[in-house]
C-alpha atoms as a PDB file:
ATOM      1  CA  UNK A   1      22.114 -25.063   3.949  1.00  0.00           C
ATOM      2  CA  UNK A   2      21.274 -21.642   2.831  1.00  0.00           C
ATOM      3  CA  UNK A   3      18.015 -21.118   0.882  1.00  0.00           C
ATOM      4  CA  UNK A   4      18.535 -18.794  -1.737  1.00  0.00           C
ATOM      5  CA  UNK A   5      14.626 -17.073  -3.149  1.00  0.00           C
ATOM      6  CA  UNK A   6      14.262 -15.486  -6.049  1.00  0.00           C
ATOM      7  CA  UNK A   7      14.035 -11.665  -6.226  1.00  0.00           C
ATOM      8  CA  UNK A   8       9.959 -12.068  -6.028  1.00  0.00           C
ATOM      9  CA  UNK A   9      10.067 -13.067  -2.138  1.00  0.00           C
ATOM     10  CA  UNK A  10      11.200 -10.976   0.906  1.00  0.00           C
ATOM     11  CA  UNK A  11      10.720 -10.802   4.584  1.00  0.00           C
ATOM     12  CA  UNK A  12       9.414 -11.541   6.983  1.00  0.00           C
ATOM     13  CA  UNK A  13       8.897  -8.311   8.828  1.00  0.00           C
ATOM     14  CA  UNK A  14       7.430  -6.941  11.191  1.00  0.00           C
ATOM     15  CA  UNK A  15       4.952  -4.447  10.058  1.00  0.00           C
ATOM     16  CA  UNK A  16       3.554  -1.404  11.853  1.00  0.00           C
ATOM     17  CA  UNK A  17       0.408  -2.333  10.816  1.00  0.00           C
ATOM     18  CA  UNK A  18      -0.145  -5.893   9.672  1.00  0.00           C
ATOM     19  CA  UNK A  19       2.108  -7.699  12.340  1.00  0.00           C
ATOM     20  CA  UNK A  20       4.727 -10.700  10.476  1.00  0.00           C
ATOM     21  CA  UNK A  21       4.717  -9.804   6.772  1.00  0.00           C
ATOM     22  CA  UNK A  22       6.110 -11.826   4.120  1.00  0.00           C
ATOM     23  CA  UNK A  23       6.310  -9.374   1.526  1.00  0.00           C
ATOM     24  CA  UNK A  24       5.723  -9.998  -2.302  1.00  0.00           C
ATOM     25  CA  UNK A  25       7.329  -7.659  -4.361  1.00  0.00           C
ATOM     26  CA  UNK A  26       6.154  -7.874  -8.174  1.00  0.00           C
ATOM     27  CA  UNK A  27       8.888  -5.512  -9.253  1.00  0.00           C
ATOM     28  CA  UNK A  28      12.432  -6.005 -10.452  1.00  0.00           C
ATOM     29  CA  UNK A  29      14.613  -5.611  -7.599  1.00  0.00           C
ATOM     30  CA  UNK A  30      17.162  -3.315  -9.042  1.00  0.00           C
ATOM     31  CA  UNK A  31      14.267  -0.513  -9.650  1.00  0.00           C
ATOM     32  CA  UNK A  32      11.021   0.930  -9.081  1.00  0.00           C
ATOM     33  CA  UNK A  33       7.684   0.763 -10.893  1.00  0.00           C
ATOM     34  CA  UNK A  34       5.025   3.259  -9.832  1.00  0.00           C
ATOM     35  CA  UNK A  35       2.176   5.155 -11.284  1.00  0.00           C
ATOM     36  CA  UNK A  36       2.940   7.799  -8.503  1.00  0.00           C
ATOM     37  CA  UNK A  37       6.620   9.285  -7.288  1.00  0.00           C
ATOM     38  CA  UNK A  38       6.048  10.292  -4.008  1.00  0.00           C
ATOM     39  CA  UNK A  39       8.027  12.651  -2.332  1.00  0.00           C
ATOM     40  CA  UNK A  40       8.285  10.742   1.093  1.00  0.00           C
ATOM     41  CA  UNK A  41       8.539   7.259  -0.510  1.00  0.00           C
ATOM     42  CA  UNK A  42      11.552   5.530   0.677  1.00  0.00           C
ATOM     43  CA  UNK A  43      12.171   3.566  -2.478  1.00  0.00           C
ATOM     44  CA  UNK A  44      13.324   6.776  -3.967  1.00  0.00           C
ATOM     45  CA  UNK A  45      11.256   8.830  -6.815  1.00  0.00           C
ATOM     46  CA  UNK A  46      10.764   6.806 -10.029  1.00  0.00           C
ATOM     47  CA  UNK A  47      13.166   8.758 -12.255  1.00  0.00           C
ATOM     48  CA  UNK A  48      16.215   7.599 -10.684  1.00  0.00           C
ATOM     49  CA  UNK A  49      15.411   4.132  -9.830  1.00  0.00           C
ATOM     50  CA  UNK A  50      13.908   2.818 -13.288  1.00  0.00           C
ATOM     51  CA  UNK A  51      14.466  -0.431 -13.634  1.00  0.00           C
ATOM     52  CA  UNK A  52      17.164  -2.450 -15.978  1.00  0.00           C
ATOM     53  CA  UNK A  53      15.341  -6.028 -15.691  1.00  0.00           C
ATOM     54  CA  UNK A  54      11.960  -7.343 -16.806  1.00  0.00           C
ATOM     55  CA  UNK A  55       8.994  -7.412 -14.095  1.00  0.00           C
ATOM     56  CA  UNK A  56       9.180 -11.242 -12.513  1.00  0.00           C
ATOM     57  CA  UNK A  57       6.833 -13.776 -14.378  1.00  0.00           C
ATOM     58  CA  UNK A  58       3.697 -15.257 -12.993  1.00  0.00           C
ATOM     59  CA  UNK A  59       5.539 -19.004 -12.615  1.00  0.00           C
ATOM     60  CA  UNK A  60       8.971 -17.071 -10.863  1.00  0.00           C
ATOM     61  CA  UNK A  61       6.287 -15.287  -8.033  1.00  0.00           C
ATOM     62  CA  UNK A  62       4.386 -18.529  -7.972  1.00  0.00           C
ATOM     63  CA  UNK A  63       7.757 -20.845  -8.001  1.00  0.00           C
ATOM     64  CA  UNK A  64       9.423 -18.326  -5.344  1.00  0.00           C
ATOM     65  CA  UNK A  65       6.494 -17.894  -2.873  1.00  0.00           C
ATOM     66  CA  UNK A  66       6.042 -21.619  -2.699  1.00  0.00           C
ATOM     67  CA  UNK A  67       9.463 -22.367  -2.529  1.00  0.00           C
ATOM     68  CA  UNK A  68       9.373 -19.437   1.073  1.00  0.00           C
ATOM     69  CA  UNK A  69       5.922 -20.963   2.199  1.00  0.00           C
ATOM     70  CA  UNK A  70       7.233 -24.361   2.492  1.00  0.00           C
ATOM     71  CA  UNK A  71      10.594 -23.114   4.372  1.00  0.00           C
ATOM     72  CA  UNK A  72       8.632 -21.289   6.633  1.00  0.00           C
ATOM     73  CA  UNK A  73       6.064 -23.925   7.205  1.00  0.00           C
ATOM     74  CA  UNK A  74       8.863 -26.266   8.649  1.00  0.00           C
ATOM     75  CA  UNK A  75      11.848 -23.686  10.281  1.00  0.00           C
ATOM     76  CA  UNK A  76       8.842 -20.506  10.781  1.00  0.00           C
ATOM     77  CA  UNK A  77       8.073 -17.776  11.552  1.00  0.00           C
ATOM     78  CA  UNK A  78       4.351 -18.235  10.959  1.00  0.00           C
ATOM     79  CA  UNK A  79       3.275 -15.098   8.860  1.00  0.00           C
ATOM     80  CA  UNK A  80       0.019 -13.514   9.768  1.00  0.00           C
ATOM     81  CA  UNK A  81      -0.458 -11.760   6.605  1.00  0.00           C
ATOM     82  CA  UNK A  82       1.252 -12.127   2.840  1.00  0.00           C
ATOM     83  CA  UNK A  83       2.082  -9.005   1.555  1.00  0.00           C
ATOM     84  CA  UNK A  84       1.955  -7.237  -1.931  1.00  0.00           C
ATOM     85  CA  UNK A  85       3.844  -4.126  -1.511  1.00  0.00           C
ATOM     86  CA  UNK A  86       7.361  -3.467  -1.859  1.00  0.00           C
ATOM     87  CA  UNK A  87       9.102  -0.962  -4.482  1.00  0.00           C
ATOM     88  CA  UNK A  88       6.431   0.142  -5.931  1.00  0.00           C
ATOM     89  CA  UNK A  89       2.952  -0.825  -7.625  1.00  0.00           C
ATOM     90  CA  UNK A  90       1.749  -4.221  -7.543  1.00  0.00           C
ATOM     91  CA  UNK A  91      -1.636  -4.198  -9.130  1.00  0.00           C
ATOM     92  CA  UNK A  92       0.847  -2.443 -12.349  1.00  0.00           C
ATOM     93  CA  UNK A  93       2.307  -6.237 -12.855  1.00  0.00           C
ATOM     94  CA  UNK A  94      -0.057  -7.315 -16.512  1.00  0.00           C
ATOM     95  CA  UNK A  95      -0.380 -10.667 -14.163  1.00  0.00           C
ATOM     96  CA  UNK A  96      -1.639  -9.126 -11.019  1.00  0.00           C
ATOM     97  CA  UNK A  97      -5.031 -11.103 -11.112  1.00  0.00           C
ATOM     98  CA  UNK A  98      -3.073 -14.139 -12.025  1.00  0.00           C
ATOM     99  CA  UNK A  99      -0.367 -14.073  -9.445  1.00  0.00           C
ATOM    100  CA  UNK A 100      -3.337 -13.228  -6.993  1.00  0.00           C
ATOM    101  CA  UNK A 101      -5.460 -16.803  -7.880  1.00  0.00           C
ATOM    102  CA  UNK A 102      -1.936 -18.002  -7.146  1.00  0.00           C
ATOM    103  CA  UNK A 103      -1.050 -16.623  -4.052  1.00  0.00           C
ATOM    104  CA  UNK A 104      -4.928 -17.421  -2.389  1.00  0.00           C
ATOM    105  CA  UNK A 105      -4.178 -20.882  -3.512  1.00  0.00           C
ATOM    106  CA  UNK A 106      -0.733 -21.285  -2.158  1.00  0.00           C
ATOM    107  CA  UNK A 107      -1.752 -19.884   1.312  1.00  0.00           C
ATOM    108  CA  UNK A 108      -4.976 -22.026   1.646  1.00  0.00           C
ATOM    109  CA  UNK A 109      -2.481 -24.965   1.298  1.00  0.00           C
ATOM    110  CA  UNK A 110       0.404 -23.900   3.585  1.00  0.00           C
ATOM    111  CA  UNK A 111      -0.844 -21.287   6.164  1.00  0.00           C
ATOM    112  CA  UNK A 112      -4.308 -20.985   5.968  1.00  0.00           C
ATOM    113  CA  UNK A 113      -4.941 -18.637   8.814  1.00  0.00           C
ATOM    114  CA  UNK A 114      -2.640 -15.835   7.384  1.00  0.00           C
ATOM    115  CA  UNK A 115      -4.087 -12.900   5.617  1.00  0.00           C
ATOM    116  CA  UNK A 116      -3.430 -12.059   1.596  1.00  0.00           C
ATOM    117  CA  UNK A 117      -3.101  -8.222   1.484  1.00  0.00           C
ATOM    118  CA  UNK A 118      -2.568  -5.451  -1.017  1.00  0.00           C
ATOM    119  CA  UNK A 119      -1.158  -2.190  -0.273  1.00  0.00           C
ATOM    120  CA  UNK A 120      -2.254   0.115  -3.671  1.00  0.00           C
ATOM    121  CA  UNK A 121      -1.805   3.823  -4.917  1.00  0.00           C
ATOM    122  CA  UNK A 122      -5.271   2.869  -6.053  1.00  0.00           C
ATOM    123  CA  UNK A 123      -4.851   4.098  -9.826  1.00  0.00           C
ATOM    124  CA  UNK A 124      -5.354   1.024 -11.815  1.00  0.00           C
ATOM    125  CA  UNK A 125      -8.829  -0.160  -9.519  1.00  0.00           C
ATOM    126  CA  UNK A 126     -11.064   0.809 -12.534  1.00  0.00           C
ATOM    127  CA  UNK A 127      -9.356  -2.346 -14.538  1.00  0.00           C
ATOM    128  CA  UNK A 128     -12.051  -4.880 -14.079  1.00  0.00           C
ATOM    129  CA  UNK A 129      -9.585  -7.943 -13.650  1.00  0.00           C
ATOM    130  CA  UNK A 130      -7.522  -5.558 -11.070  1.00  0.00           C
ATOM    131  CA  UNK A 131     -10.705  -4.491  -8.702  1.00  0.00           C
ATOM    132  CA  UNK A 132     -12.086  -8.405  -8.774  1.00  0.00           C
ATOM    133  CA  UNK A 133      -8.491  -9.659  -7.634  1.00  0.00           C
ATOM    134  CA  UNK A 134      -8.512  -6.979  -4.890  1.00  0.00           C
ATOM    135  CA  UNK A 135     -12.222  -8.073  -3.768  1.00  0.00           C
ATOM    136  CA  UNK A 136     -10.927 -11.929  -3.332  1.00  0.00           C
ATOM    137  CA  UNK A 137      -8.491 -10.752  -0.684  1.00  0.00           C
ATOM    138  CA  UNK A 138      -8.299 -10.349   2.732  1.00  0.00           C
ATOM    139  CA  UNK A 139      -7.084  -6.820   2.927  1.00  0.00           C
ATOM    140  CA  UNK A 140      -7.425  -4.631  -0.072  1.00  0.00           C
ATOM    141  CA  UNK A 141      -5.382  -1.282   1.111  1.00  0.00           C
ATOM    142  CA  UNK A 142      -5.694   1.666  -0.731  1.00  0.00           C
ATOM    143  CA  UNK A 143      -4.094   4.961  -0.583  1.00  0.00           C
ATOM    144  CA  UNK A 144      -6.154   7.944  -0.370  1.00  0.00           C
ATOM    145  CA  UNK A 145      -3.686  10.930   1.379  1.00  0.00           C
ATOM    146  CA  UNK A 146      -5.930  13.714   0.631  1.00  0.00           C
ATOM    147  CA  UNK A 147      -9.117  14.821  -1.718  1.00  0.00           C
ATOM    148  CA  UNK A 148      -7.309  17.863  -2.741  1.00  0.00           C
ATOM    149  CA  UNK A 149      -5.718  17.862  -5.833  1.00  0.00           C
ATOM    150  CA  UNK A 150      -2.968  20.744  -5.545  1.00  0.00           C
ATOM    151  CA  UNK A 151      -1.729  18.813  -2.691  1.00  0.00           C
ATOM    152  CA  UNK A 152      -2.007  15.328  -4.681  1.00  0.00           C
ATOM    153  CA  UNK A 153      -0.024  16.933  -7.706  1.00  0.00           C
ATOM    154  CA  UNK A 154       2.767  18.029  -5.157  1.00  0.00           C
ATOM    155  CA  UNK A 155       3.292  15.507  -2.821  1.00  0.00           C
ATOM    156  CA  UNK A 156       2.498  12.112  -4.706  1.00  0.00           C
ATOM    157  CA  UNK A 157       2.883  13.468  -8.047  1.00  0.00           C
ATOM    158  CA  UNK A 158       1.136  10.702 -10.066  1.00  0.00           C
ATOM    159  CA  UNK A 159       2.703   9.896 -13.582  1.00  0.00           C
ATOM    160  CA  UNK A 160       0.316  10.010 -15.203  1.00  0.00           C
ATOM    161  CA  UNK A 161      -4.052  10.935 -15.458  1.00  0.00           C
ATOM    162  CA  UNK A 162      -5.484  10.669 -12.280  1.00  0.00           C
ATOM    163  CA  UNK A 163      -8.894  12.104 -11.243  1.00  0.00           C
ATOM    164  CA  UNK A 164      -9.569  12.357  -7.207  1.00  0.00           C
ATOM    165  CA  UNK A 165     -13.261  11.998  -8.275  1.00  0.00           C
ATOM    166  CA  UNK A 166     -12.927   8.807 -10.107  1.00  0.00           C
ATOM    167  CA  UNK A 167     -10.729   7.093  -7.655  1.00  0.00           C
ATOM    168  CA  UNK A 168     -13.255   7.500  -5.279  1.00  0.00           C
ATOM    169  CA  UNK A 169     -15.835   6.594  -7.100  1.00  0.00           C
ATOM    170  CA  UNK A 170     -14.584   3.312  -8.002  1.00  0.00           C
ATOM    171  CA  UNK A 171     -13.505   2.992  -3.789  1.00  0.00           C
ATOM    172  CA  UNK A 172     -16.988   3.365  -3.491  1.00  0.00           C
ATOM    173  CA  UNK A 173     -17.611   0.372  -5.814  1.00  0.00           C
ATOM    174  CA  UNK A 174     -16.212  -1.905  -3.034  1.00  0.00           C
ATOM    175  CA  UNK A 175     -19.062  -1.683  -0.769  1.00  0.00           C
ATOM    176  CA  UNK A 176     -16.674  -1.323   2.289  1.00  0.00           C
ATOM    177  CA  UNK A 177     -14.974  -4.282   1.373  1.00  0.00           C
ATOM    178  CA  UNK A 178     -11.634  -2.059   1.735  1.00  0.00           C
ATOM    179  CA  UNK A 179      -9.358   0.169   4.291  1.00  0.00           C
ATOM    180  CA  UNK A 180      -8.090   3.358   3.222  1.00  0.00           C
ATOM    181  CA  UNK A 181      -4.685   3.950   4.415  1.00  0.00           C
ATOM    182  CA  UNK A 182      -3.390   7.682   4.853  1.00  0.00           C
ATOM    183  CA  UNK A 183       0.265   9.498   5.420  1.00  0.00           C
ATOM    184  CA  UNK A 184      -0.422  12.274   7.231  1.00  0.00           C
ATOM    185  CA  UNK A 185       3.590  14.205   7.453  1.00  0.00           C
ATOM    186  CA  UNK A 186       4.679  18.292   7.874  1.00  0.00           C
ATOM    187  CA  UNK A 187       7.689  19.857   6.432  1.00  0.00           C
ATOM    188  CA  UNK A 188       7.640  21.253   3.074  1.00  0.00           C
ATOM    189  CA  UNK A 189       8.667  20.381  -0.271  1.00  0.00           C
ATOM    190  CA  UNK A 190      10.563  23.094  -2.965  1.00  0.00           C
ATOM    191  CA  UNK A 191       9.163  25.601  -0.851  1.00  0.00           C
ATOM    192  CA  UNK A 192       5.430  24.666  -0.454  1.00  0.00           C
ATOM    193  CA  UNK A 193       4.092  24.026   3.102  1.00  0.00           C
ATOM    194  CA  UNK A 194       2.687  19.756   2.845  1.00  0.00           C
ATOM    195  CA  UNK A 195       1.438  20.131   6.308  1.00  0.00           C
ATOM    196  CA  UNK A 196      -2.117  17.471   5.915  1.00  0.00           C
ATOM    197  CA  UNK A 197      -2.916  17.271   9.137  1.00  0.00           C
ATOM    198  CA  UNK A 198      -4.932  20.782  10.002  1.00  0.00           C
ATOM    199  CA  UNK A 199      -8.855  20.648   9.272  1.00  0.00           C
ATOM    200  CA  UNK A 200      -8.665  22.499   5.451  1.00  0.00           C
ATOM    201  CA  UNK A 201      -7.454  18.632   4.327  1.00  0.00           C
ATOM    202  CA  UNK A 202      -8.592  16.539   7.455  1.00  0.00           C
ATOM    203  CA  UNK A 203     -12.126  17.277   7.331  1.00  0.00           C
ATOM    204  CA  UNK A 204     -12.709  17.617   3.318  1.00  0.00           C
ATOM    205  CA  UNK A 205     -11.183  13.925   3.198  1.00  0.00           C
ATOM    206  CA  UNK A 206     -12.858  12.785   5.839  1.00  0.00           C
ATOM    207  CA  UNK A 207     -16.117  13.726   4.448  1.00  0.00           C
ATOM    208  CA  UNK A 208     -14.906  11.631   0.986  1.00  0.00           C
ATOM    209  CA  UNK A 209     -13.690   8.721   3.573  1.00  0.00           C
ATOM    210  CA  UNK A 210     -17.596   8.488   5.039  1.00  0.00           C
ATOM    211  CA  UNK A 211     -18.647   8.352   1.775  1.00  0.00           C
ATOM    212  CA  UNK A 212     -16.742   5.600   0.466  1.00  0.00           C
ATOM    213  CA  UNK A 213     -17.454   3.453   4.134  1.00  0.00           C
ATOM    214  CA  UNK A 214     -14.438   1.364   4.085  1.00  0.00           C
ATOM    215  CA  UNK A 215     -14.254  -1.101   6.785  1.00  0.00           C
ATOM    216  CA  UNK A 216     -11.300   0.358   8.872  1.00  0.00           C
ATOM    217  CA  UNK A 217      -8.812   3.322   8.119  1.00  0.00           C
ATOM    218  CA  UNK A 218      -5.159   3.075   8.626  1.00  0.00           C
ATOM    219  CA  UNK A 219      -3.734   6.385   9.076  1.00  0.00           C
ATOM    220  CA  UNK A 220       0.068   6.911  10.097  1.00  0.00           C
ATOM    221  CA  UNK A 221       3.141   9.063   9.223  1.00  0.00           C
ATOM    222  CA  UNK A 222       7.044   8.933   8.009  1.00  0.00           C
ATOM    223  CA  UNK A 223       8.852   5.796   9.764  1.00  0.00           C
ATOM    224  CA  UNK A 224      11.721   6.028   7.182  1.00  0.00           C
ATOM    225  CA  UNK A 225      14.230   8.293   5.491  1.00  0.00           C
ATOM    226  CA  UNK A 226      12.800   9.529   2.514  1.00  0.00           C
ATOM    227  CA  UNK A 227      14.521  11.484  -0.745  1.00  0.00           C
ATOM    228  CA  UNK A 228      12.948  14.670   0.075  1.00  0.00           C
ATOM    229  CA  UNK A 229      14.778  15.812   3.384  1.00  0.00           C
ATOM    230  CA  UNK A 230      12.481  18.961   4.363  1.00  0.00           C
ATOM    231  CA  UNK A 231       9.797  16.367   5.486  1.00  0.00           C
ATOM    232  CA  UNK A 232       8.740  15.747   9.076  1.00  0.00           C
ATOM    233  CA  UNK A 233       6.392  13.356  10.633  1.00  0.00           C
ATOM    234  CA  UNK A 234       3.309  13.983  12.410  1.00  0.00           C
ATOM    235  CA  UNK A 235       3.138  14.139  16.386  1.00  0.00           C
ATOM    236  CA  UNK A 236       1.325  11.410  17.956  1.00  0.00           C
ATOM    237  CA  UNK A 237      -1.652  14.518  19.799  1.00  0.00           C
ATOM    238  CA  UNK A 238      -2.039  15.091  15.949  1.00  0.00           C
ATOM    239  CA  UNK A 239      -2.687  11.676  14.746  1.00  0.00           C
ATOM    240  CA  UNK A 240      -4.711  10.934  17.803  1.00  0.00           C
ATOM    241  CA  UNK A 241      -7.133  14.065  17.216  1.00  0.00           C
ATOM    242  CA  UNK A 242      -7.572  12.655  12.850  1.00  0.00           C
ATOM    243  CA  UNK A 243      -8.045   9.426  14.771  1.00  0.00           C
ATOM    244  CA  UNK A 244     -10.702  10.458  17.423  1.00  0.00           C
ATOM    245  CA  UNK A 245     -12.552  12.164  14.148  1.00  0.00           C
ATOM    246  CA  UNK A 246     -12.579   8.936  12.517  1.00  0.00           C
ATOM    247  CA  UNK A 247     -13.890   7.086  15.316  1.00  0.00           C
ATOM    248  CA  UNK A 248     -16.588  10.081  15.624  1.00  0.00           C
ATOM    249  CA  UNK A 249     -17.769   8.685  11.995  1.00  0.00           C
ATOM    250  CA  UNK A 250     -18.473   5.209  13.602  1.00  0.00           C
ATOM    251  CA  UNK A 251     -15.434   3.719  11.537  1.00  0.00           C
ATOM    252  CA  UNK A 252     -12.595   1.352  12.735  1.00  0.00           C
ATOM    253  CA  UNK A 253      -8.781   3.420  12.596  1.00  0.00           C
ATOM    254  CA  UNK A 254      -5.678   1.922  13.550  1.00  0.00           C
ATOM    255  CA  UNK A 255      -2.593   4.360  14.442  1.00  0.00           C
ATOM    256  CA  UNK A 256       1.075   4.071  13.636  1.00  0.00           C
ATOM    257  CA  UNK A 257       3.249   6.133  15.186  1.00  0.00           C
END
């Protein structure tokens, strides 16, 4: 019999860096939803992928996620981690703290050991509701590519206010109880060198990273095609010597290559 999930549910994969991910995507699948339009995002840049359908509701995620957990509990694979990610920004859904009470209950009751995580932009932490769902979880993942803001305005373009200051500020309000996860790429985009990897952006962020002591950093570079062709990803002697740094600071970093 084939099992046919609502657009909510994907996966599993396997994930560079979180092992077998069932992914949760709280966007309509037939666009994107993001407060920032990266130029190396493979789900395209926001302007020509808007969406024609509404976001799912709380009771579809809930409905389709238990509907995938019980499948998986009796034909596997186990997943190690459930995964809010996919085409574009989860913690955007007006349910996000909702679906997440959800989601912690469903995998208490059908896999237990696996891990609840969020993969963020970071741009709607300062919500109250938002930053208390993304304390209950196991891995609250936030994006942080640089501290300089020329380079944030060019290469993930938010759409709308963002202030580098107050998005680390309210990173700071976690107490380490986050990772901050960083694309480190070459290349150039419309003419402009987005080489992050030399010491004028690896050592200003780095400084910012100490600051905000997350529990682990996740660094790692372009795995995909993305919509901007002129982009490159970074050698593994390069990620290695951002690594080595971070380890220098006395904090946990994981490498994808």
């Amino acid at each position: 019999m084939t099992v046919i999930y609502p657009s909510p549910i994907f996966g599993p994969v396997h994930s560079r860096r979180l092992g077998v991910s069932l992914g949760i995507n709280l966007l309509p699948e037939d666009g994107k939803v993001c407060s920032f339009d990266c130029i190396y995002c493979e789900c395209g840049f926001n302007a020509d992928h808007r969406p024609k359908k509404a976001l799912p509701t709380r009771e579809e995620v809930r409905n389709a996620l238990e509907a995938r957990l019980q499948d998986m509990q009796q034909n596997g694979p186990q997943p190690d981690v459930l995964t809010f990610a996919g085409n574009g920004e989860p913690t955007a859904h007006p349910h996000f703290p909702e679906i997440i009470e959800d989601t912690l209950m469903l995998r208490d009751k059908y896999f237990p050991n696996a891990k609840v995580s969020v993969l963020s932009n970071s741009t709607f932490i300062h919500r109250p509701a938002v930053f208390d769902a993304l304390n209950k979880i196991d891995n609250n993942i936030l994006k942080l590519d640089t501290v300089d803001k020329d380079y944030i305005h060019t290469v993930d373009r938010p759409t709308g206010h963002y202030s580098v200051g107050e998005i680390v500020e309210h990173m700071k309000a976690f107490q380490g109880n986050c990772i901050i996860q960083t694309m480190f790429m070459k290349g150039s985009y419309q003419g402009k060198d987005v080489d992050n990897t030399s010491d004028k952006y690896v050592l200003p962020w780095l400084e910012v990273v100490k600051e905000i002591k997350p529990r682990q950093v996740m660094i790692y570079t372009i795995d995909r095609e993305t919509p901007d062709h002129d982009l490159c990803k970074a050698t593994h002697e390069e990620l290695d010597r951002i690594a080595a740094l971070i380890k220098e600071a006395g904090i946990p970093v994981s490498v994808s290559y």
